[in-house]
Protein backbone atom coordinates (compact mmCIF):
# COMPACT_ATOMS: atom_id res chain seq x y z
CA UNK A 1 -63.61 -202.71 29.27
CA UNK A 2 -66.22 -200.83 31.65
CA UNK A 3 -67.50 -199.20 28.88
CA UNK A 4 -68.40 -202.98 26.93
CA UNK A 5 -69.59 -204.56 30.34
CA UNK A 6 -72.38 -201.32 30.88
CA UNK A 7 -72.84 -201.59 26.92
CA UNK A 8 -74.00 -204.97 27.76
CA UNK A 9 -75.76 -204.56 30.82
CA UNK A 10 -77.70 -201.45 30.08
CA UNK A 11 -77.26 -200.99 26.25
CA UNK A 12 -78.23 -204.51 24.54
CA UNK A 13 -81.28 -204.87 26.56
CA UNK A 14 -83.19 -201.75 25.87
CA UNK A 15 -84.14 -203.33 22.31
CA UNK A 16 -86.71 -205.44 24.05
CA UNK A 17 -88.41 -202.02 24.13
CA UNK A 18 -89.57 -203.66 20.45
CA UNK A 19 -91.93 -205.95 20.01
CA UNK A 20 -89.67 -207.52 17.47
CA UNK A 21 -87.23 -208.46 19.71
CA UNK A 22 -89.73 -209.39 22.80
CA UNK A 23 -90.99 -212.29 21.06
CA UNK A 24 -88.71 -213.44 19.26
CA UNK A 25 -86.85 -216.82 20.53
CA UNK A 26 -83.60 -216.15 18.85
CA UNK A 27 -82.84 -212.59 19.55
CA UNK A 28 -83.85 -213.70 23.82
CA UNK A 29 -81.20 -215.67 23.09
CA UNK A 30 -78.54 -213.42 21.36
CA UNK A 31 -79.37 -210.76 23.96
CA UNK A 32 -79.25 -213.26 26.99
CA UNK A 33 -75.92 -214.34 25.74
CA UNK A 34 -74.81 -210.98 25.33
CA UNK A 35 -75.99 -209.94 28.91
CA UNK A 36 -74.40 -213.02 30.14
CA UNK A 37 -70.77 -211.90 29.17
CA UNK A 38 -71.67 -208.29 30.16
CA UNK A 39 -71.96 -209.93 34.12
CA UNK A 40 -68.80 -211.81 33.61
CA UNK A 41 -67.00 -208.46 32.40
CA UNK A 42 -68.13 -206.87 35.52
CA UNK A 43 -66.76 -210.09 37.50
CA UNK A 44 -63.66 -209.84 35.91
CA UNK A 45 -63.40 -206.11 36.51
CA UNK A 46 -63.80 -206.61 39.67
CA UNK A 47 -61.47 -209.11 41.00
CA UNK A 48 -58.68 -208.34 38.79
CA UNK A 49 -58.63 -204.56 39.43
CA UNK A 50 -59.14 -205.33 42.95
CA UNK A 51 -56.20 -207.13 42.93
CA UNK A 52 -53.89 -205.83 41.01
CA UNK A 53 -53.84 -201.91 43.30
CA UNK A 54 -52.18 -201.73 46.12
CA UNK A 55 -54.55 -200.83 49.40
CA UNK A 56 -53.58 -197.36 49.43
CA UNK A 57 -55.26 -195.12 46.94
CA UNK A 58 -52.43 -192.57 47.26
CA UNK A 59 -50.59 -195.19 45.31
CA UNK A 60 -52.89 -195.91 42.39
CA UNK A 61 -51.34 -193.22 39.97
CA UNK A 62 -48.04 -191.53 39.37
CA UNK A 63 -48.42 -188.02 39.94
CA UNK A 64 -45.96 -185.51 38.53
CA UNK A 65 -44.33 -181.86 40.37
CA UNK A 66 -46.32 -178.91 39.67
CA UNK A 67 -44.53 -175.79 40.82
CA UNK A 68 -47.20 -175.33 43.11
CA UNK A 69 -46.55 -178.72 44.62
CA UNK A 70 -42.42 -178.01 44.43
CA UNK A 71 -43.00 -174.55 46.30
CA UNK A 72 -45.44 -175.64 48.72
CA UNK A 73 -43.03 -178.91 49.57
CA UNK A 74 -39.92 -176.49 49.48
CA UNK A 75 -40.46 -172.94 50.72
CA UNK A 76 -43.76 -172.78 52.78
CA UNK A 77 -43.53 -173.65 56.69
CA UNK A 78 -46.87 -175.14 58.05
């Protein structure tokens, strides 16, 4: 999903580079729309990731036991 939000925010307006699309009344339009859900797919990024984690970032993935991890957990002394 953060790839479609940036493909809207950066991506879609770059063809006003063209004068085809500068003056043209109904591609503004198309690409304002566009942009338009692009910066409500960032909204919606943000609030529902933010809520959805818990505070800690330790907690945000599962991690699995390397050996290292198991022999650094169960035979060093620090």
């Amino acid at each position: 999903m953060c790839t479609r939000a940036a493909a809207c925010n950066i991506g879609i307006p770059q063809v006003f580079w063209l004068k085809k699309f500068r003056v043209s009344t109904f591609w503004l339009w198309i690409i304002s729309f566009v942009v338009l859900v692009g910066m409500w797919l960032e909204r919606f990024i943000i609030v529902v990731v933010s809520l959805s984690r818990d505070f800690l970032t330790s907690s945000w993935a599962s991690t699995t036991d390397e050996w290292i991890g198991y022999f650094c957990r169960h035979h060093c002394l620090f």
